[in-house]
C-alpha atoms as a PDB file:
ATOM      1  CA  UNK A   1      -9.272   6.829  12.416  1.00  0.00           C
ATOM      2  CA  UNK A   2      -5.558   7.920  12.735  1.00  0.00           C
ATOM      3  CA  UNK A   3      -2.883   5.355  12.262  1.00  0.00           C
ATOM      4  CA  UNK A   4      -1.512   4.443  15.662  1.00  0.00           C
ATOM      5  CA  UNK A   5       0.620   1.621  14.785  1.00  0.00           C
ATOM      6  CA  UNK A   6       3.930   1.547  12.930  1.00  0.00           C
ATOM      7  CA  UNK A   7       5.586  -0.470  10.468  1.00  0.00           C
ATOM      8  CA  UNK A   8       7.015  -3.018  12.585  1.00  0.00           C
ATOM      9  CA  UNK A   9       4.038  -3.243  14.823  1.00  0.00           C
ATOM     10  CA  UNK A  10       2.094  -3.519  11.673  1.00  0.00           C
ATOM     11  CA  UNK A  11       4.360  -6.806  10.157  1.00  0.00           C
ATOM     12  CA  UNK A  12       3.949  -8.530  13.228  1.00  0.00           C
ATOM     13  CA  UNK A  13       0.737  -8.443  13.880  1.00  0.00           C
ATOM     14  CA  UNK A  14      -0.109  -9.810  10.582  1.00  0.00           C
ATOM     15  CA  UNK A  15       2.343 -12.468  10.633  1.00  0.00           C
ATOM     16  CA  UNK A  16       1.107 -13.236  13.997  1.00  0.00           C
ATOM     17  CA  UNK A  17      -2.090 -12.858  13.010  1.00  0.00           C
ATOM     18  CA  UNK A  18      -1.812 -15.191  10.088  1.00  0.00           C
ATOM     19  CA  UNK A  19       0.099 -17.803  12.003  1.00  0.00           C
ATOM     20  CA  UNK A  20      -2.916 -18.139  14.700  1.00  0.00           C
ATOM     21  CA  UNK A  21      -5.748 -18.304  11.644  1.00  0.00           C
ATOM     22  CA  UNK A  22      -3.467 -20.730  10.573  1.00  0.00           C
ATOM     23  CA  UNK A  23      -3.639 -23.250  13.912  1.00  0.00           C
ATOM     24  CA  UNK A  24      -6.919 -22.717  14.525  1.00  0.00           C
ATOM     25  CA  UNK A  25      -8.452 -23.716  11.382  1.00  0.00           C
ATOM     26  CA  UNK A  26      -5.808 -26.900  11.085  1.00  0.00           C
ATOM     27  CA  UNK A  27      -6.326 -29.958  14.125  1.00  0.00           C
ATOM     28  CA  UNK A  28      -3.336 -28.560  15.949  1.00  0.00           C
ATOM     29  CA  UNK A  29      -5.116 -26.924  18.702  1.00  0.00           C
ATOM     30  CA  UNK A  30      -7.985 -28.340  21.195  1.00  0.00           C
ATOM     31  CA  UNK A  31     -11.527 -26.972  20.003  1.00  0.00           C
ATOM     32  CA  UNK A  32     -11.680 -24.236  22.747  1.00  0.00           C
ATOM     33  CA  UNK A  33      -8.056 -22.948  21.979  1.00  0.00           C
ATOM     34  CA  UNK A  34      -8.834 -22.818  18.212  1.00  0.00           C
ATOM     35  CA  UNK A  35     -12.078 -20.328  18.762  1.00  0.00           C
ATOM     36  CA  UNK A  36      -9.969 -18.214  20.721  1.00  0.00           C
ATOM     37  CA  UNK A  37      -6.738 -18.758  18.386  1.00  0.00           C
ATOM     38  CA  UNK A  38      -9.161 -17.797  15.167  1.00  0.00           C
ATOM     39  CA  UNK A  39     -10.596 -14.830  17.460  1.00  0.00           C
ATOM     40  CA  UNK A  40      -7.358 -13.368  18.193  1.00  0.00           C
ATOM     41  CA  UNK A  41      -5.541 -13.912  14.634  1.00  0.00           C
ATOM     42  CA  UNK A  42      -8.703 -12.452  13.388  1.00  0.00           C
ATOM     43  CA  UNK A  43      -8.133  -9.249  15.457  1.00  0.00           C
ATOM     44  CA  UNK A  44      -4.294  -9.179  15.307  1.00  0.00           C
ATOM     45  CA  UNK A  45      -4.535  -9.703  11.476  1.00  0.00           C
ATOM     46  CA  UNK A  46      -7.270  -6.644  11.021  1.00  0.00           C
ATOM     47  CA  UNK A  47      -5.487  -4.207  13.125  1.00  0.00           C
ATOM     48  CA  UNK A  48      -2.088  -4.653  11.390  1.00  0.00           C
ATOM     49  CA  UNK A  49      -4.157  -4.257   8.291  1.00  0.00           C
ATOM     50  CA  UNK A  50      -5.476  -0.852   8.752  1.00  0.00           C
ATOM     51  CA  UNK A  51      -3.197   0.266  11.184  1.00  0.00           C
ATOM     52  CA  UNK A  52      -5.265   0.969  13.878  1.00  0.00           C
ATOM     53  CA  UNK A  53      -5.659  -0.439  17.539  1.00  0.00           C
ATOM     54  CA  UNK A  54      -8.798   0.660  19.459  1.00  0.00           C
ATOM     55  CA  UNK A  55      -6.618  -0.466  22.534  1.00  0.00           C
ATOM     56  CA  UNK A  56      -3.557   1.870  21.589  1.00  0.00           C
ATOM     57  CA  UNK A  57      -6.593   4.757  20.970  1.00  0.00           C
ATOM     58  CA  UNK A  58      -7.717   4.038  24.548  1.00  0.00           C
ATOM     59  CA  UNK A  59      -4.944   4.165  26.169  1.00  0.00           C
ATOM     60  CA  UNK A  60      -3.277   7.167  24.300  1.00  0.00           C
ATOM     61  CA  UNK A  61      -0.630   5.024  22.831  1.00  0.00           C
ATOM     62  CA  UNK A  62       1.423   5.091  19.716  1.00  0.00           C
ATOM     63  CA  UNK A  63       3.725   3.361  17.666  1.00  0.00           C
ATOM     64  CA  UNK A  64       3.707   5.142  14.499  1.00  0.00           C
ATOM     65  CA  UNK A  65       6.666   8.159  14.623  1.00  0.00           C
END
């Protein structure tokens, strides 16, 4: 796996990331919103880990210079 993200892609992702794990384990969001807000923080906070987006790969994108 090459990185395909960069540094600022990267810090967002995790803060976003972070910030959705956050609401969806608290009472903030309705039961169906806080599967999908765990899913997606879980994902967002993973790929900003490691620095890699199967979706970027796909697609033949990059962030990182």
């Amino acid at each position: 796996m090459k990185i395909n993200e960069g540094i600022l892609d990267r810090v967002i992702r995790v803060v976003v990331g972070a910030a959705l794990l956050y609401l969806g384990t608290g009472t903030t969001m309705l039961a169906g919103f806080s599967l999908l807000g765990n899913i997606l923080g879980a994902i967002l906070l993973l790929t900003g880990i490691i620095g890699f987006c199967p979706l970027y790969y796909a697609f033949k994108l990059s962030t990182n210079k």
